[in-house]
Protein backbone atom coordinates (compact mmCIF):
# COMPACT_ATOMS: atom_id res chain seq x y z
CA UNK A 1 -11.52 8.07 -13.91
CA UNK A 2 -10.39 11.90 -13.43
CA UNK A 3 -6.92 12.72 -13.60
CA UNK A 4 -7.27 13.78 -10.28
CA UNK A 5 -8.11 9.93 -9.29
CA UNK A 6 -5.84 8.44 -11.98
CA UNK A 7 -1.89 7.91 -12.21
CA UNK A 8 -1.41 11.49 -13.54
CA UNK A 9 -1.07 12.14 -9.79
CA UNK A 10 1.10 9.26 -8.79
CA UNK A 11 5.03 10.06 -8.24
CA UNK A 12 5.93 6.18 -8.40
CA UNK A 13 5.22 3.72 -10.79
CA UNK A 14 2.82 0.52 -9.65
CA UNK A 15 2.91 -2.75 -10.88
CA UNK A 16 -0.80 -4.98 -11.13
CA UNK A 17 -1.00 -7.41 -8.40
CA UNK A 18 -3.87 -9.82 -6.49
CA UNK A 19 -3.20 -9.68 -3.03
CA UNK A 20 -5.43 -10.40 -0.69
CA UNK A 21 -5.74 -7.47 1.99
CA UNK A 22 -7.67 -7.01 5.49
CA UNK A 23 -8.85 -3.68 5.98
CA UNK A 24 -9.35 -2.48 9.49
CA UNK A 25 -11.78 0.89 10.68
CA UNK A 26 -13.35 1.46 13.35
CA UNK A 27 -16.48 -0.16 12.20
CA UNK A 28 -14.49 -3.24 12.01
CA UNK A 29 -12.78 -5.65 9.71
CA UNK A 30 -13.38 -6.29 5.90
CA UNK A 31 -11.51 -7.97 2.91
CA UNK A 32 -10.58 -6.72 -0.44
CA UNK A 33 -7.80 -7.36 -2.82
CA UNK A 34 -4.73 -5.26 -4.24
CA UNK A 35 -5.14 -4.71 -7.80
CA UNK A 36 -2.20 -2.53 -8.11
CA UNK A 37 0.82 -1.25 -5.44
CA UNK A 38 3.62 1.13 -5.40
CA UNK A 39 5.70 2.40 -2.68
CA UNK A 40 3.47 5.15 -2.04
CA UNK A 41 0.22 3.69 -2.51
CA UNK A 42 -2.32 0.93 -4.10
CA UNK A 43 -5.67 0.63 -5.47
CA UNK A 44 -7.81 -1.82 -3.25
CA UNK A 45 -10.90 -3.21 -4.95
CA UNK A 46 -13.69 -4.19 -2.44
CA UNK A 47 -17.42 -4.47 -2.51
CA UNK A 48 -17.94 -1.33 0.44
CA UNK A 49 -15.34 1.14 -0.42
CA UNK A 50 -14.38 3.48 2.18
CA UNK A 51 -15.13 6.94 2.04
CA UNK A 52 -12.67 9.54 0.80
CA UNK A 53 -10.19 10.99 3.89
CA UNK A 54 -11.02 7.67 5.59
CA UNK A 55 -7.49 6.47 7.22
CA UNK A 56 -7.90 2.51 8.02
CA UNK A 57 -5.09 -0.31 8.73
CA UNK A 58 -4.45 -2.59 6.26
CA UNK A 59 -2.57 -6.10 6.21
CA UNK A 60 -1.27 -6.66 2.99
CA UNK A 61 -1.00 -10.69 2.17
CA UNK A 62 1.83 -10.52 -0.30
CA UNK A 63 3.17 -14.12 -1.45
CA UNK A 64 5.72 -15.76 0.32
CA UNK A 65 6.18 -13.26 3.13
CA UNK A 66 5.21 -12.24 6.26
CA UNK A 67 1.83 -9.61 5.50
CA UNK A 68 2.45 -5.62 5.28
CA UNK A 69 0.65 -3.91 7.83
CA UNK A 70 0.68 -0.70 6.73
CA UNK A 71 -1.47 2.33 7.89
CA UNK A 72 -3.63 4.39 4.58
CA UNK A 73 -5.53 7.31 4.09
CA UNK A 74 -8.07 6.82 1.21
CA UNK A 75 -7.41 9.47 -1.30
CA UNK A 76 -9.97 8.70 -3.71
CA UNK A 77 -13.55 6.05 -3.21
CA UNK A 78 -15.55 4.50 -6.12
CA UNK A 79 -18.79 3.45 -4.24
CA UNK A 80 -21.14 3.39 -7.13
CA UNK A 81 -19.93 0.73 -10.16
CA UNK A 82 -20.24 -2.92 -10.60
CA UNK A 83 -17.29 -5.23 -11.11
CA UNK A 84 -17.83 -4.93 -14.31
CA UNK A 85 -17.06 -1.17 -14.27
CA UNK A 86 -13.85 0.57 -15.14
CA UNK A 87 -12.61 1.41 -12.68
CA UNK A 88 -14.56 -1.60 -10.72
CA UNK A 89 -15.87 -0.70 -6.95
CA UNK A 90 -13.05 0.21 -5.02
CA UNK A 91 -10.70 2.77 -3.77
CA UNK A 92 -7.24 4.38 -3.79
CA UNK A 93 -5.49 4.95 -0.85
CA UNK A 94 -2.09 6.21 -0.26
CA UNK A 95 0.71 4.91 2.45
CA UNK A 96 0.96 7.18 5.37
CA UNK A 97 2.98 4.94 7.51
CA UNK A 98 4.99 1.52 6.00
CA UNK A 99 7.83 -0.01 7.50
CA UNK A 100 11.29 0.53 5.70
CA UNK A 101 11.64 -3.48 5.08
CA UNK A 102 8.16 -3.56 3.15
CA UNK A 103 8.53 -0.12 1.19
CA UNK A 104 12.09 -1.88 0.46
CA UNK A 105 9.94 -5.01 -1.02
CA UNK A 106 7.68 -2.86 -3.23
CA UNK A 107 10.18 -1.09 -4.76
CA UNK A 108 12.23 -3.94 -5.83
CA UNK A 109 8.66 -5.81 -6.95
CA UNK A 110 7.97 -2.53 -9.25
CA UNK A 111 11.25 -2.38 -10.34
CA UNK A 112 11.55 -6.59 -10.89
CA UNK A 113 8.07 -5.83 -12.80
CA UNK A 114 9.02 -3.19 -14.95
CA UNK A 115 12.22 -4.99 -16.23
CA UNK A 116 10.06 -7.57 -17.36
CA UNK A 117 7.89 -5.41 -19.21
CA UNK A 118 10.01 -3.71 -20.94
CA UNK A 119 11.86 -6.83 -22.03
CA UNK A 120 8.78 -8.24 -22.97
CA UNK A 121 7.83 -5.14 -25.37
CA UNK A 122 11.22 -5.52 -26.94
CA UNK A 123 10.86 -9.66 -27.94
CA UNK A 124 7.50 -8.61 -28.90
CA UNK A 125 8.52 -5.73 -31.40
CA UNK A 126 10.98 -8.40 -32.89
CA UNK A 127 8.40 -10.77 -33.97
């Protein structure tokens, strides 16, 4: 992945996730799932990835809540790897419009995350 596709380019952290997600266009409806998320974006693995520019809805089916609808514009488009690929077939897209309640949730998610990790690399550096 170029740096120009890659976190080098991200101004918030993200946190791995599997969410289930609904993508809208206007061709219609597909599925794919969140493999990471930040407040400002998320990188959606799905068989057909959108083309770059592209600017779908998606529904975001975060546990034990109500799903994120949140409208995208696909900054970046892997159409050509396998699943077994790095980065697998897929795309990142970045939030363009997200309600105040739900970027509220994904901050506190990245933040909850990152606490977690760091703790974790401290007990582990102990051992």
């Amino acid at each position: 992945m170029s740096t120009e596709q890659g976190s080098d380019r991200r101004h918030h952290a993200r946190v791995e996730v599997n969410w289930p997600v609904v993508i809208l266009t206007h061709r219609g409806a597909t599925v794919g799932e969140t493999i990471n998320i930040g407040v400002d974006g998320a990188f959606i693995f799905c068989p057909v990835p959108l083309l770059r520019k592209e600017k779908p809805k998606l529904f975001i089916l975060a546990p034990v809540r109500q799903p994120m609808s949140v409208s995208v514009e696909v900054t970046w488009s892997n159409l050509y790897s396998s699943e077994q690929d790095t980065p697998p077939p897929g795309m990142g897209v970045r939030f363009t419009q997200i309600s105040d309640v739900d970027r509220q949730y994904l901050h506190e998610m990245v933040a909850i995350a990152k606490h977690y990790e760091k703790k974790a690399g401290r007990l582990a550096g102990q051992k």
